[in-house]
N, C-alpha and C. Protein backbone atom coordinates (compact mmCIF):
# COMPACT_ATOMS: atom_id res chain seq x y z
N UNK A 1 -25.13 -54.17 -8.18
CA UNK A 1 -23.69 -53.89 -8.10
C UNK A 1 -23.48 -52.37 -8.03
N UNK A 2 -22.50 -51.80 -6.93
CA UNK A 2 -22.30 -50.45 -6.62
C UNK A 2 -21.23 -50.45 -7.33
N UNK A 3 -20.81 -49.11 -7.70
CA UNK A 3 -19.79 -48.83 -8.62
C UNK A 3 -19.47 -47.30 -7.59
N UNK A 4 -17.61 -47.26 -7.01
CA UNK A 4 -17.83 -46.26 -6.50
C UNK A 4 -16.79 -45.33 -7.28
N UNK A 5 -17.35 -44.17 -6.95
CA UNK A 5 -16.19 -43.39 -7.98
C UNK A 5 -15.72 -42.32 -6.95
N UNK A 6 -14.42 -41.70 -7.30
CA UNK A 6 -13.47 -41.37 -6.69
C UNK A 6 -13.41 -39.62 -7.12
N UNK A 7 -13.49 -38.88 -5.81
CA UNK A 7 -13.72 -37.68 -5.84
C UNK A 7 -12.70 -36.67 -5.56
N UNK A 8 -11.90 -36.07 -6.44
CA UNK A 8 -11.20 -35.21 -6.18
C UNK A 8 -11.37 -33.97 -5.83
N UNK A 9 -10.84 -33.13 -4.71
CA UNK A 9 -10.96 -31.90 -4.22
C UNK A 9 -10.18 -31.64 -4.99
N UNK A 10 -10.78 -29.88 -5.23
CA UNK A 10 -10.39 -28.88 -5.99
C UNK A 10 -9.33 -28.67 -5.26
N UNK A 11 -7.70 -28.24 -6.10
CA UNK A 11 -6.83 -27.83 -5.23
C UNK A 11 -7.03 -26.10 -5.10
N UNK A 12 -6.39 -25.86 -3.83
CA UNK A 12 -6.84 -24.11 -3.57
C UNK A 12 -5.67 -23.44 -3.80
N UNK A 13 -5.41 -22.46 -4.35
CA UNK A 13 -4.58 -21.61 -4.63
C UNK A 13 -3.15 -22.14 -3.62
N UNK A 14 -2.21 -22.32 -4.39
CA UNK A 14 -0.91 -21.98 -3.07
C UNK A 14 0.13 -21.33 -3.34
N UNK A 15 0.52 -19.93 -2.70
CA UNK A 15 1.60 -19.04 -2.67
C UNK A 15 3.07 -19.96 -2.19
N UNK A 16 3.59 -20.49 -2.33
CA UNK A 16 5.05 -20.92 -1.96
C UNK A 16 5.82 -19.89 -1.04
N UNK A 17 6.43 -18.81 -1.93
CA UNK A 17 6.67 -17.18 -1.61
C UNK A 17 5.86 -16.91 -0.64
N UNK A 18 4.85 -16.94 -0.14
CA UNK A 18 3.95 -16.42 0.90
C UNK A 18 4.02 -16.71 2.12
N UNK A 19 3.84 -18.43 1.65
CA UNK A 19 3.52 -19.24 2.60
C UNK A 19 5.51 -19.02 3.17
N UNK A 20 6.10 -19.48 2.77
CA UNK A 20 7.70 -18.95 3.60
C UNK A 20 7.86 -18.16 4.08
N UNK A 21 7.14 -16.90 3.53
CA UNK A 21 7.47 -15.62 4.39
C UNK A 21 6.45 -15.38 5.87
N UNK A 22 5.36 -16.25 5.47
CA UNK A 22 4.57 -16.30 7.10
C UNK A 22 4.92 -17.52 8.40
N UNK A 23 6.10 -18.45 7.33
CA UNK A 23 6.66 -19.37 8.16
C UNK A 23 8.20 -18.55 8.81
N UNK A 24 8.39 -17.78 8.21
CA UNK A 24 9.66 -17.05 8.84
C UNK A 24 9.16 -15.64 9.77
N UNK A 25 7.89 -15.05 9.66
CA UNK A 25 7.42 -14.15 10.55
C UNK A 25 6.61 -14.88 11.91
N UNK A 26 6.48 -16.37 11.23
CA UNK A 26 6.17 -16.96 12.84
C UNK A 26 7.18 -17.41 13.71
N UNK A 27 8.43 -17.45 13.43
CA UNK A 27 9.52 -17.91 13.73
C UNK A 27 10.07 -16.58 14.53
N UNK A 28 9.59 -15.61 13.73
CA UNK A 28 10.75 -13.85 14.49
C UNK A 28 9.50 -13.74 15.52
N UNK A 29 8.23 -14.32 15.51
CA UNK A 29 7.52 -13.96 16.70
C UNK A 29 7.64 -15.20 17.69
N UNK A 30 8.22 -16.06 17.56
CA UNK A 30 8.26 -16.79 18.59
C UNK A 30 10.36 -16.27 19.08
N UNK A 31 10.51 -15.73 19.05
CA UNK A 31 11.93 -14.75 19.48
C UNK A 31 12.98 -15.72 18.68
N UNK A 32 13.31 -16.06 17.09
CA UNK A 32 13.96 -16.44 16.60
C UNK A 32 15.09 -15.18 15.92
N UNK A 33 16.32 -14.72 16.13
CA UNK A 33 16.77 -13.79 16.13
C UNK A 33 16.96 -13.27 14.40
N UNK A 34 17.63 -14.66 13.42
CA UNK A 34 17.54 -14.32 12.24
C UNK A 34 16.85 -13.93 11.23
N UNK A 35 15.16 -14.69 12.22
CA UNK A 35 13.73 -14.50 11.23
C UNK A 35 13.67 -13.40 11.36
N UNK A 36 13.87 -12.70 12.87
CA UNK A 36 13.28 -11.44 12.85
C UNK A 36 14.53 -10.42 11.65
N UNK A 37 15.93 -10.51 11.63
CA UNK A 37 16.25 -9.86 10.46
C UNK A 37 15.80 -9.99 9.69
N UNK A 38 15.13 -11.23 9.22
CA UNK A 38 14.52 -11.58 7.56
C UNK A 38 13.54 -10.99 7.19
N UNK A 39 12.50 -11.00 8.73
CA UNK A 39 11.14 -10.48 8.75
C UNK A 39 10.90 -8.91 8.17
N UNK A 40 12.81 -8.08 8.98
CA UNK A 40 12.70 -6.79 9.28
C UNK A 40 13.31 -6.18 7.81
N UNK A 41 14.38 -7.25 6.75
CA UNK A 41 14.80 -7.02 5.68
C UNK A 41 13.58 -6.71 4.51
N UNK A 42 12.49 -8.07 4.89
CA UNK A 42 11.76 -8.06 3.78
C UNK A 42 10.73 -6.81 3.73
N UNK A 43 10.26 -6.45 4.70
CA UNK A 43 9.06 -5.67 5.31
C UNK A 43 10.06 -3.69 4.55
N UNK A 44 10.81 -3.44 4.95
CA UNK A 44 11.72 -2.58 4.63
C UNK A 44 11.49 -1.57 3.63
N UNK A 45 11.53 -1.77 2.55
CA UNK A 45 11.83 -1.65 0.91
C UNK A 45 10.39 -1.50 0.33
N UNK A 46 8.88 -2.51 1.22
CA UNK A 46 8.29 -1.93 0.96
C UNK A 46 7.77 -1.09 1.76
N UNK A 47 7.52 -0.74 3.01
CA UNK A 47 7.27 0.55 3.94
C UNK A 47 8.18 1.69 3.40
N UNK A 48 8.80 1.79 3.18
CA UNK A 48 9.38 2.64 2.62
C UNK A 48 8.89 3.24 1.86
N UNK A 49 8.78 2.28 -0.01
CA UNK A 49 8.36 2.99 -1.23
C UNK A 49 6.75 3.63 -0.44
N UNK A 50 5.79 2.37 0.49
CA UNK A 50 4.22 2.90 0.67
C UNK A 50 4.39 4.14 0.91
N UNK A 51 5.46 4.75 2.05
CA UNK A 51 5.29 5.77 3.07
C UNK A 51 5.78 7.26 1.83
N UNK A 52 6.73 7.33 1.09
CA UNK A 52 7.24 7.82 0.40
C UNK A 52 5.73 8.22 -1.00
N UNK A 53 4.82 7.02 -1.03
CA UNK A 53 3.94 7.14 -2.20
C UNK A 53 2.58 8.10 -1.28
N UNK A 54 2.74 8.02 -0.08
CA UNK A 54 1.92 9.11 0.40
C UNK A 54 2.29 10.33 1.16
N UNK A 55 3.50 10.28 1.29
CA UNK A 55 4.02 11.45 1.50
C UNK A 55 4.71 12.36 0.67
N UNK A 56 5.27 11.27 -0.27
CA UNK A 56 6.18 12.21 -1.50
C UNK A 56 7.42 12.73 -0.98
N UNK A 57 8.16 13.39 -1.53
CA UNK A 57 8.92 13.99 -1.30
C UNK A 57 9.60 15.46 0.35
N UNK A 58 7.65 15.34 0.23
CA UNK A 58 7.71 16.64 1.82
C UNK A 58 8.05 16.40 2.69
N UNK A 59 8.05 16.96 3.49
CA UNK A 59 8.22 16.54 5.16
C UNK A 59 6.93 17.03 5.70
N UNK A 60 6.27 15.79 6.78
CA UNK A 60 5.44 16.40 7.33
C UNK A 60 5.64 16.24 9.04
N UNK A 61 5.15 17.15 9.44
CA UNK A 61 5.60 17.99 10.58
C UNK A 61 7.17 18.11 10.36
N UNK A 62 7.92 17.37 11.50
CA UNK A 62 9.48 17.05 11.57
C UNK A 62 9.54 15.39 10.78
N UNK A 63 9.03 15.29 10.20
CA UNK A 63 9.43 13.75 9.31
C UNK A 63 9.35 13.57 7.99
N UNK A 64 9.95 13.20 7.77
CA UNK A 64 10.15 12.54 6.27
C UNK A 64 9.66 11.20 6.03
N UNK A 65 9.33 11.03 4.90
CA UNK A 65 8.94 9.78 4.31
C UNK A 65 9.85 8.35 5.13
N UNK A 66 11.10 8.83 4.61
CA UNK A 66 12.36 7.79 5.70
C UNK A 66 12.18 7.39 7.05
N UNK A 67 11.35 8.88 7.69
CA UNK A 67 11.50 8.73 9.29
C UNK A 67 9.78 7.62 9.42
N UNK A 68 9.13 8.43 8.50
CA UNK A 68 8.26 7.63 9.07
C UNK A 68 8.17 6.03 8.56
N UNK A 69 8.83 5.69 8.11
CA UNK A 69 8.89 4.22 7.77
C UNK A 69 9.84 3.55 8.37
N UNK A 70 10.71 4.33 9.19
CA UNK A 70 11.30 4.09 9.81
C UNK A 70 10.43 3.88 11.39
N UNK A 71 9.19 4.38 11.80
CA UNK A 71 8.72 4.12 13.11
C UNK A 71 7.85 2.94 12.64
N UNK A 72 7.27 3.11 11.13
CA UNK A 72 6.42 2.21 10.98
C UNK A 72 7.32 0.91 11.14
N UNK A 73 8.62 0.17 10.86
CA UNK A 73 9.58 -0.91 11.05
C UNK A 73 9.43 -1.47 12.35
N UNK A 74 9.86 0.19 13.20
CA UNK A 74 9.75 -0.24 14.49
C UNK A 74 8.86 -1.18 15.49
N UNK A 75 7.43 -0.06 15.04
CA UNK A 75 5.78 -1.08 15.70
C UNK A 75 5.56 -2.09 14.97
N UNK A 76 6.28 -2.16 13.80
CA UNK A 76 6.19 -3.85 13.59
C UNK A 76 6.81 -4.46 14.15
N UNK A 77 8.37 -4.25 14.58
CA UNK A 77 8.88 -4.78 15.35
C UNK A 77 8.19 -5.53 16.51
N UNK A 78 7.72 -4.38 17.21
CA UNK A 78 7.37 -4.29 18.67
C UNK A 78 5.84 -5.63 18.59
N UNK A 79 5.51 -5.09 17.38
CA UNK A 79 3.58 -5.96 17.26
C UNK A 79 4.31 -7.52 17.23
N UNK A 80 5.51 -7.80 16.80
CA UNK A 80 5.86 -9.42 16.66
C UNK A 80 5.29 -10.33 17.25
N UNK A 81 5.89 -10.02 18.49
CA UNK A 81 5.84 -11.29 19.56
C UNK A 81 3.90 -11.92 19.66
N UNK A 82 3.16 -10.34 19.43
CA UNK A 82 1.95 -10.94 19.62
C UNK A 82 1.07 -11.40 18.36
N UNK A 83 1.96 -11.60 17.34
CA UNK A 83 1.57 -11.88 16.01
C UNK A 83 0.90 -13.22 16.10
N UNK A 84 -0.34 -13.83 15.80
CA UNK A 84 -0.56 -15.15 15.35
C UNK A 84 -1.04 -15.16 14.02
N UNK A 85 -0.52 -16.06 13.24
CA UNK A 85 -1.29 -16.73 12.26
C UNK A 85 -2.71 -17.41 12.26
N UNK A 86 -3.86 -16.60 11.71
CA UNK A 86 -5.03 -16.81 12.09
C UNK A 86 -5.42 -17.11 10.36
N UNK A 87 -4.96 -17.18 9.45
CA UNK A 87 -5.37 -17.42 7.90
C UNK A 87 -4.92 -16.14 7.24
N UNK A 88 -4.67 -14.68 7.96
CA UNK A 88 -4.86 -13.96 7.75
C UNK A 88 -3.43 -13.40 6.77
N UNK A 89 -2.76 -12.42 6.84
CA UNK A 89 -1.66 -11.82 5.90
C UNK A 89 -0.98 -10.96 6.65
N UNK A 90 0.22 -11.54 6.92
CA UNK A 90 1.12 -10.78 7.84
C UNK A 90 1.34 -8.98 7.65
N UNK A 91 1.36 -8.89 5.69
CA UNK A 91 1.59 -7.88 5.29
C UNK A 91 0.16 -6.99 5.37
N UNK A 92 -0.65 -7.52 5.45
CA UNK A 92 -2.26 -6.65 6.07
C UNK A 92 -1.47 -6.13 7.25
N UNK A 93 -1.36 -6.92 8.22
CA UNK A 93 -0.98 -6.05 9.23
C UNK A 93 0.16 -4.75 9.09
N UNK A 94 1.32 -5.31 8.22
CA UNK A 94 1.92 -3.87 8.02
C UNK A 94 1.46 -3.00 7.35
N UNK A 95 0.96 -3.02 6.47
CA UNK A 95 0.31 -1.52 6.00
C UNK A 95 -0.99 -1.54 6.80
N UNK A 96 -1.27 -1.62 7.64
CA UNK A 96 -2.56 -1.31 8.62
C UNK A 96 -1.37 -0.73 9.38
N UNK A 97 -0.48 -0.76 9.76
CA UNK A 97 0.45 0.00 10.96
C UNK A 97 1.21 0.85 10.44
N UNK A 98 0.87 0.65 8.53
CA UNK A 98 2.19 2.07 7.93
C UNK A 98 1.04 3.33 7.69
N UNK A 99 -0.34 2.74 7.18
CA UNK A 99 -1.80 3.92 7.07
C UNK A 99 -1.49 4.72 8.52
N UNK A 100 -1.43 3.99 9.56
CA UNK A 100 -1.60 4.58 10.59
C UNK A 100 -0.37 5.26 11.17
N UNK A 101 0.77 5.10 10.87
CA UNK A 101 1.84 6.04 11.16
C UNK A 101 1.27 7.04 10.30
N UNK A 102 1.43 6.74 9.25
CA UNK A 102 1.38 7.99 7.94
C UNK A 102 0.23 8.85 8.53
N UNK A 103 -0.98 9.07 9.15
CA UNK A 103 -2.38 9.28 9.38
C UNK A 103 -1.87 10.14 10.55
N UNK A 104 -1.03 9.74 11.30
CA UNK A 104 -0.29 10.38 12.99
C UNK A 104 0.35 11.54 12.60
N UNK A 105 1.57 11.18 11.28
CA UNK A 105 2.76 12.16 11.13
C UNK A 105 1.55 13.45 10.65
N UNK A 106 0.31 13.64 10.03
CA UNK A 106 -0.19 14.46 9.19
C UNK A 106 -1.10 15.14 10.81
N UNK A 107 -1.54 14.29 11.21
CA UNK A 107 -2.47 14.79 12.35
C UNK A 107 -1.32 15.84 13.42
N UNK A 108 0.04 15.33 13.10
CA UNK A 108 0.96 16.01 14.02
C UNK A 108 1.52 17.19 13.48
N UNK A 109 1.14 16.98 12.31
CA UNK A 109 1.33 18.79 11.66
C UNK A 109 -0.01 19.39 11.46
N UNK A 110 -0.57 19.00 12.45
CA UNK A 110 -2.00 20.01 12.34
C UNK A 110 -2.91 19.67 11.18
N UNK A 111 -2.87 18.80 10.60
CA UNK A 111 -3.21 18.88 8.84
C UNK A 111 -4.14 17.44 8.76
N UNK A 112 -4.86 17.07 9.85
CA UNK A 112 -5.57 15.55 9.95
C UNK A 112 -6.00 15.37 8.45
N UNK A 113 -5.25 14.97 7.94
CA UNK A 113 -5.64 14.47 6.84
C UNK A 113 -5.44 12.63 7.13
N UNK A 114 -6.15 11.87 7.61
CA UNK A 114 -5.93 10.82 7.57
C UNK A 114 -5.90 9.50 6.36
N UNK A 115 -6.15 10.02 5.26
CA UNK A 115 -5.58 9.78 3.80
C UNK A 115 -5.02 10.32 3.00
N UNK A 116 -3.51 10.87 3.51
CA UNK A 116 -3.03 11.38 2.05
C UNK A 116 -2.89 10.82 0.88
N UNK A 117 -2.73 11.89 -0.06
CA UNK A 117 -2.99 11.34 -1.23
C UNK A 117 -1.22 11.26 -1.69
N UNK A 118 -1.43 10.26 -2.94
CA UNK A 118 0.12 9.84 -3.13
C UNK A 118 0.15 10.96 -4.27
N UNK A 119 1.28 11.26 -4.52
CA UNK A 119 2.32 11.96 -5.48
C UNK A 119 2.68 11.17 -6.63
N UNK A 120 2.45 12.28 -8.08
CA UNK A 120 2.77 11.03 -8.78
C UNK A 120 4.21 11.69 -8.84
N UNK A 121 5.28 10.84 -9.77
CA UNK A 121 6.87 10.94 -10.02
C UNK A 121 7.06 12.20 -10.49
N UNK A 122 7.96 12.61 -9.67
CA UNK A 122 8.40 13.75 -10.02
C UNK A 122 9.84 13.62 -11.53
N UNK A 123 8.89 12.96 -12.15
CA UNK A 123 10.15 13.12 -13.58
C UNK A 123 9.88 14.05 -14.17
N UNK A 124 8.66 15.35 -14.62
CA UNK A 124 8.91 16.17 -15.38
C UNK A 124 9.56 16.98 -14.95
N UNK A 125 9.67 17.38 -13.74
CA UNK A 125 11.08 18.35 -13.22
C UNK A 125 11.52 18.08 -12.77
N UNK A 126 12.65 17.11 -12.86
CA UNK A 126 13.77 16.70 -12.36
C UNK A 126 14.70 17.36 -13.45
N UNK A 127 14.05 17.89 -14.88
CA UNK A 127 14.69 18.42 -15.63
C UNK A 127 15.33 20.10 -15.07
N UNK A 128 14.71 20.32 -13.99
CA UNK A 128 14.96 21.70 -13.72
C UNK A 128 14.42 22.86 -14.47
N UNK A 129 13.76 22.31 -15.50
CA UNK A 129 12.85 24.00 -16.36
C UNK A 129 12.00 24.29 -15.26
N UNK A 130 11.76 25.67 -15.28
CA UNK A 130 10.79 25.82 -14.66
C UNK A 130 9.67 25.73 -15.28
N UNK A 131 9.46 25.83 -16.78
CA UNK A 131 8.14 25.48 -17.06
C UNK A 131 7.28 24.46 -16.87
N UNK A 132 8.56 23.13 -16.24
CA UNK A 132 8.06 21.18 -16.68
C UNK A 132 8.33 21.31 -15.23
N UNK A 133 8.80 22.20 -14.06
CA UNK A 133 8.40 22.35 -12.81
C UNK A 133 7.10 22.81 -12.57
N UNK A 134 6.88 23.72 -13.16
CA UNK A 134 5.25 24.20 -12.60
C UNK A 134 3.91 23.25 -13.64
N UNK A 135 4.30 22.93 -14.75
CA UNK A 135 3.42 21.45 -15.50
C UNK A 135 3.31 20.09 -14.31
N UNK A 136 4.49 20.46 -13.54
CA UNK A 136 4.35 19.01 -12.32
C UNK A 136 3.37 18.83 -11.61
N UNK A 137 3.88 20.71 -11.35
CA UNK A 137 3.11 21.01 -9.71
C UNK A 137 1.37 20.55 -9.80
N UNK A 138 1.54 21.29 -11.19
CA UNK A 138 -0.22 21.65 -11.37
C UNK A 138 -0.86 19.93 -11.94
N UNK A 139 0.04 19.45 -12.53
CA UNK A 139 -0.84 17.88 -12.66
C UNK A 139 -0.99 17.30 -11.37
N UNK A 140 0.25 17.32 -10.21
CA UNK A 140 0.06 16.82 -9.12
C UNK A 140 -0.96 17.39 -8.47
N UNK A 141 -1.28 18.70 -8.30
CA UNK A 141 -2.59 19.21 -7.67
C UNK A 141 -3.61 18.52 -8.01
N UNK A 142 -4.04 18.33 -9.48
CA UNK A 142 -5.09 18.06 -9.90
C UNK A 142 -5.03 16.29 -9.64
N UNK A 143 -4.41 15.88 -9.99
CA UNK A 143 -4.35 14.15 -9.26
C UNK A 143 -4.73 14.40 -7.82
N UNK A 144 -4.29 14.83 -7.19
CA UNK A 144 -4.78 14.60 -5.51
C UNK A 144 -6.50 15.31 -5.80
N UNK A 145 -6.83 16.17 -6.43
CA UNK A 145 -8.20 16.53 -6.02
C UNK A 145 -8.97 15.51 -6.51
N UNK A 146 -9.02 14.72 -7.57
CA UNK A 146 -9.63 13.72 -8.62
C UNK A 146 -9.28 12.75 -7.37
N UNK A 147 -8.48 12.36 -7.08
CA UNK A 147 -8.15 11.01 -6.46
C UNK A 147 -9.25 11.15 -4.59
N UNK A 148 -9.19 12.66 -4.24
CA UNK A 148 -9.70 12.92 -3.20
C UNK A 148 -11.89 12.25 -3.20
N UNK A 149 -12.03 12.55 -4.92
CA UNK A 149 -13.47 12.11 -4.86
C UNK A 149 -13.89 10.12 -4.59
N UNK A 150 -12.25 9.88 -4.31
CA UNK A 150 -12.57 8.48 -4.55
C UNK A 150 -12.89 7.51 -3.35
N UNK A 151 -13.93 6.90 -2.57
CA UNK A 151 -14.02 6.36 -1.67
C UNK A 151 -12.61 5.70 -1.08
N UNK A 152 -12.08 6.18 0.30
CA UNK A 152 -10.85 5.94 0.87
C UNK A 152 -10.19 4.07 0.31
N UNK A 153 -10.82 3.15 0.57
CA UNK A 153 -10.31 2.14 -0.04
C UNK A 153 -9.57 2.04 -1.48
N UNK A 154 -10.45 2.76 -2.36
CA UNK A 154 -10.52 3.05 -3.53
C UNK A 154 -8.77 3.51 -3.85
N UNK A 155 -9.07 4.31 -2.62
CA UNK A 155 -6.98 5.48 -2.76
C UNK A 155 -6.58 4.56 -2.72
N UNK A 156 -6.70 3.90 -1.39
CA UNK A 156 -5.52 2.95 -1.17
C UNK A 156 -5.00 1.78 -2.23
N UNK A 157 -6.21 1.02 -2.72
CA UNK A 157 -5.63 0.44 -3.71
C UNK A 157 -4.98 0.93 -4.81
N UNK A 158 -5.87 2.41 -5.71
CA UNK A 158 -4.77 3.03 -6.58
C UNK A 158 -3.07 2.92 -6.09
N UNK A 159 -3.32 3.55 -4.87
CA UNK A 159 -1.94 4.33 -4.22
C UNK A 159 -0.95 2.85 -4.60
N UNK A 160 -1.55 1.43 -3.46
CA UNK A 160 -0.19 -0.08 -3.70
C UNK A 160 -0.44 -0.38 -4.85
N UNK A 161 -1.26 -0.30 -6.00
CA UNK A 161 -0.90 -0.69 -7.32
C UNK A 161 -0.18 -0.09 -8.11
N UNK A 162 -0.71 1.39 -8.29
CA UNK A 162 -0.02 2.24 -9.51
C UNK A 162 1.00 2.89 -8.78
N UNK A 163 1.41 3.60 -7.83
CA UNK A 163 2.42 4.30 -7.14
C UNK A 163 3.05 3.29 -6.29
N UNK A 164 2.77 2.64 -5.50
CA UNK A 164 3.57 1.50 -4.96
C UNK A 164 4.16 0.34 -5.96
N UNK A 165 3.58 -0.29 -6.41
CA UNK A 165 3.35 -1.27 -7.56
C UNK A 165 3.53 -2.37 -7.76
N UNK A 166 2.26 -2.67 -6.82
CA UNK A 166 2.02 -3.45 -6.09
C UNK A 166 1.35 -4.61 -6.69
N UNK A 167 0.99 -6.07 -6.91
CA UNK A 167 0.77 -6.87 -7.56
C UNK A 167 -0.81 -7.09 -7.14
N UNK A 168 -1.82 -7.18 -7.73
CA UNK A 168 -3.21 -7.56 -7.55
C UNK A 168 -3.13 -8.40 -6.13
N UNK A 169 -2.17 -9.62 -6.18
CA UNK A 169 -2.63 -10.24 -5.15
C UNK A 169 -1.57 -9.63 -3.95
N UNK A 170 -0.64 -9.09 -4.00
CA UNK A 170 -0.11 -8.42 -2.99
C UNK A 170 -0.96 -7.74 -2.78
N UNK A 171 -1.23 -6.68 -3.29
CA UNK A 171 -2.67 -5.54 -2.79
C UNK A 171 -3.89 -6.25 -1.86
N UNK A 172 -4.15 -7.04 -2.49
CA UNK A 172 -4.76 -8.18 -1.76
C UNK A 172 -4.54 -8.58 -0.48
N UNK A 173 -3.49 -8.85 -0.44
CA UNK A 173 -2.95 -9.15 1.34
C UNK A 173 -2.74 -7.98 2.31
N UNK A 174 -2.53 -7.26 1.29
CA UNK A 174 -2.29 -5.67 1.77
C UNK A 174 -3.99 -5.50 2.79
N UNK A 175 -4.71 -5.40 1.70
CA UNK A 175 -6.16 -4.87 2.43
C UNK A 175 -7.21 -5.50 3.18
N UNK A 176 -6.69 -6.83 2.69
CA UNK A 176 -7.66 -7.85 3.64
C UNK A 176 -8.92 -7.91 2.36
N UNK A 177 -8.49 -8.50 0.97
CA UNK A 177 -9.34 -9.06 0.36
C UNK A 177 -8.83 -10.08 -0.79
N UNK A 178 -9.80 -10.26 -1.60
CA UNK A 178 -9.23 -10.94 -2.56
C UNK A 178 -8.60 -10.59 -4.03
N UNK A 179 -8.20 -10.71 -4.42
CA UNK A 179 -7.31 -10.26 -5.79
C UNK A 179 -8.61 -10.08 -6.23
N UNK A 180 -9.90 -10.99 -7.21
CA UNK A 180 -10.80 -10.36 -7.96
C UNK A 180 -11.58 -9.28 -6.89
N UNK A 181 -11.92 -9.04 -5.78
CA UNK A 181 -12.20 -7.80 -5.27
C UNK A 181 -11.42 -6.78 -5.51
N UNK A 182 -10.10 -6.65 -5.34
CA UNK A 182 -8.93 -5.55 -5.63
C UNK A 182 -9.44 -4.97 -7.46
N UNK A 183 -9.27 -6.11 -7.95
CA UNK A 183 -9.14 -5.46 -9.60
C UNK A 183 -10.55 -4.81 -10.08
N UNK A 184 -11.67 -5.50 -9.19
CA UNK A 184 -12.83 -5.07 -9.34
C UNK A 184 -12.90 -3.49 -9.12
N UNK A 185 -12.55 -2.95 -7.58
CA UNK A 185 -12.54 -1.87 -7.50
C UNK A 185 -11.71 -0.58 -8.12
N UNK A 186 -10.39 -1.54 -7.91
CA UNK A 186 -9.51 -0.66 -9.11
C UNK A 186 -10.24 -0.25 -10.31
N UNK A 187 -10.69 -1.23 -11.25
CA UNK A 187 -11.39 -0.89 -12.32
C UNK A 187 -12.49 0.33 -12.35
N UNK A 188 -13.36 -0.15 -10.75
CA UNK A 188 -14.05 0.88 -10.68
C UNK A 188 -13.55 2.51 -10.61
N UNK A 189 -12.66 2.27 -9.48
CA UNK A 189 -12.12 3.61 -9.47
C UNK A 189 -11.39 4.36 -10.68
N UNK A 190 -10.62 3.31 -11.53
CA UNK A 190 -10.23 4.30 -12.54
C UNK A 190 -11.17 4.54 -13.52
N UNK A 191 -12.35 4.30 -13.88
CA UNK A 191 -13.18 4.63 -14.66
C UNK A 191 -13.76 5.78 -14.40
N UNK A 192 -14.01 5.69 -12.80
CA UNK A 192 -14.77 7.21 -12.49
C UNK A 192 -13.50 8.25 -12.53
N UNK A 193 -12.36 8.02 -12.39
CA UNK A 193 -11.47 8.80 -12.58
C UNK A 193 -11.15 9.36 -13.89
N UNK A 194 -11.53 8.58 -15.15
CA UNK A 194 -11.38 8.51 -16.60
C UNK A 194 -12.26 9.46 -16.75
N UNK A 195 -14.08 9.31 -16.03
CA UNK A 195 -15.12 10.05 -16.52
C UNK A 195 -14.96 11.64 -16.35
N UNK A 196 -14.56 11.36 -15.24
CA UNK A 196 -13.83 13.04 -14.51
C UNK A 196 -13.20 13.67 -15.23
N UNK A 197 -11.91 13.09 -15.58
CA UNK A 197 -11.33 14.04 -16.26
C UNK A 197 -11.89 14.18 -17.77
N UNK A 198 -11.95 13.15 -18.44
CA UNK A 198 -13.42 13.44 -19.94
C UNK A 198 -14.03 14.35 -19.16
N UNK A 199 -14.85 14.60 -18.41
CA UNK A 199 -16.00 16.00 -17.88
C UNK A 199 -15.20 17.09 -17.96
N UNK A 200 -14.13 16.83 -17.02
CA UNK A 200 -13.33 18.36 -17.07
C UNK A 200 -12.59 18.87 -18.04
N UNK A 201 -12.03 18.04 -19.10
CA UNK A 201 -11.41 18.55 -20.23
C UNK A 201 -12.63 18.72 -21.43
N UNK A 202 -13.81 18.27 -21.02
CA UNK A 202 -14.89 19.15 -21.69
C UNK A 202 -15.57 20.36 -21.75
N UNK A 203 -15.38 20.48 -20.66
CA UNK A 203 -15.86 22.12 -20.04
C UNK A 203 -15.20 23.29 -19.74
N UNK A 204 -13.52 22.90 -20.34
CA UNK A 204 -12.51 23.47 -20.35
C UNK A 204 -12.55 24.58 -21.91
């Protein structure tokens, strides 16, 4: 006598939130007029804060943080129509097209820096002292040089987690990996960042 027993598949992760927002960016690429507002509302707010977390406050060449997230909107726009859903993350593709505006505006002021580094908040002088103005300047210097030793992926995830703020698994879709890869490296990177500055406030 066979006895058969009954095998359940593991269920796999499911985004709800995700999965809608790649059912409404397949919709603005097949020329649906409202998706594409929805597509162009949601995408917005964060190109923005990204472009702003690596540019900061400056202007580089003739652009601002605004302008350039403003072209980055655009070539998303324009990339729509040839968008397919391949498993992949719609929002990978926009910050693969906001790195690369941001990477243009710097190369166009002479300054190829094709990873800038993000800015942290300018709240200690917003007070206007000049003393908690120049305490800004000089922590911000020293964050971009520390952050500069960090293998380029490495930035980027600091940059959409801690300055963007950005969710493990958003970051995730962001870079084209998985949430325990993201936190993995994060971890890594801020440790060597921890050791650094322990070294340098030792030898100080």
């Amino acid at each position: 006598m066979t006895t058969s027993t009954t095998q359940t598949r593991p269920q796999t992760d499911r985004d709800p939130a995700k999965e809608e927002f790649e059912r409404v960016v397949l919709a603005a690429a097949h020329g649906d007029e409202q998706a594409r507002n929805e597509t162009l509302a949601a995408i917005q707010p964060m190109v923005l804060k990204y472009c702003r977390a690596r540019i900061g406050s400056h202007h580089v060449s003739y652009l601002s943080a605004a302008d350039v997230a403003q072209e980055v909107c655009i070539a998303v726009l324009k990339a729509l129509p040839s968008y397919q859903d391949r498993g992949g993350s719609f929002t990978h593709l926009v910050y693969a097209i906001a790195a690369n505006k941001v990477a243009d505006a710097y190369r166009a002021a002479s300054r190829d820096k094709s990873s800038p580094m993000p800015e942290i908040p300018e709240t200690i002088g917003d007070m206007g002292e000049p003393e908690s103005q120049a305490l800004a300047s000089d922590l911000q210097a020293q964050m971009g040089e520390l952050l500069l030793t960090l293998p380029a992926l490495q930035r980027e995830i600091l940059t959409l987690r801690i300055v963007v703020g950005l969710t493990a698994g958003e970051t995730a879709q962001a870079v084209g990996l998985t949430s325990g890869h993201v936190r993995v490296l994060q971890h890594r990177a801020l440790t060597k960042l921890r050791a650094l500055v322990s070294a340098e406030t030792k030898w100080r």
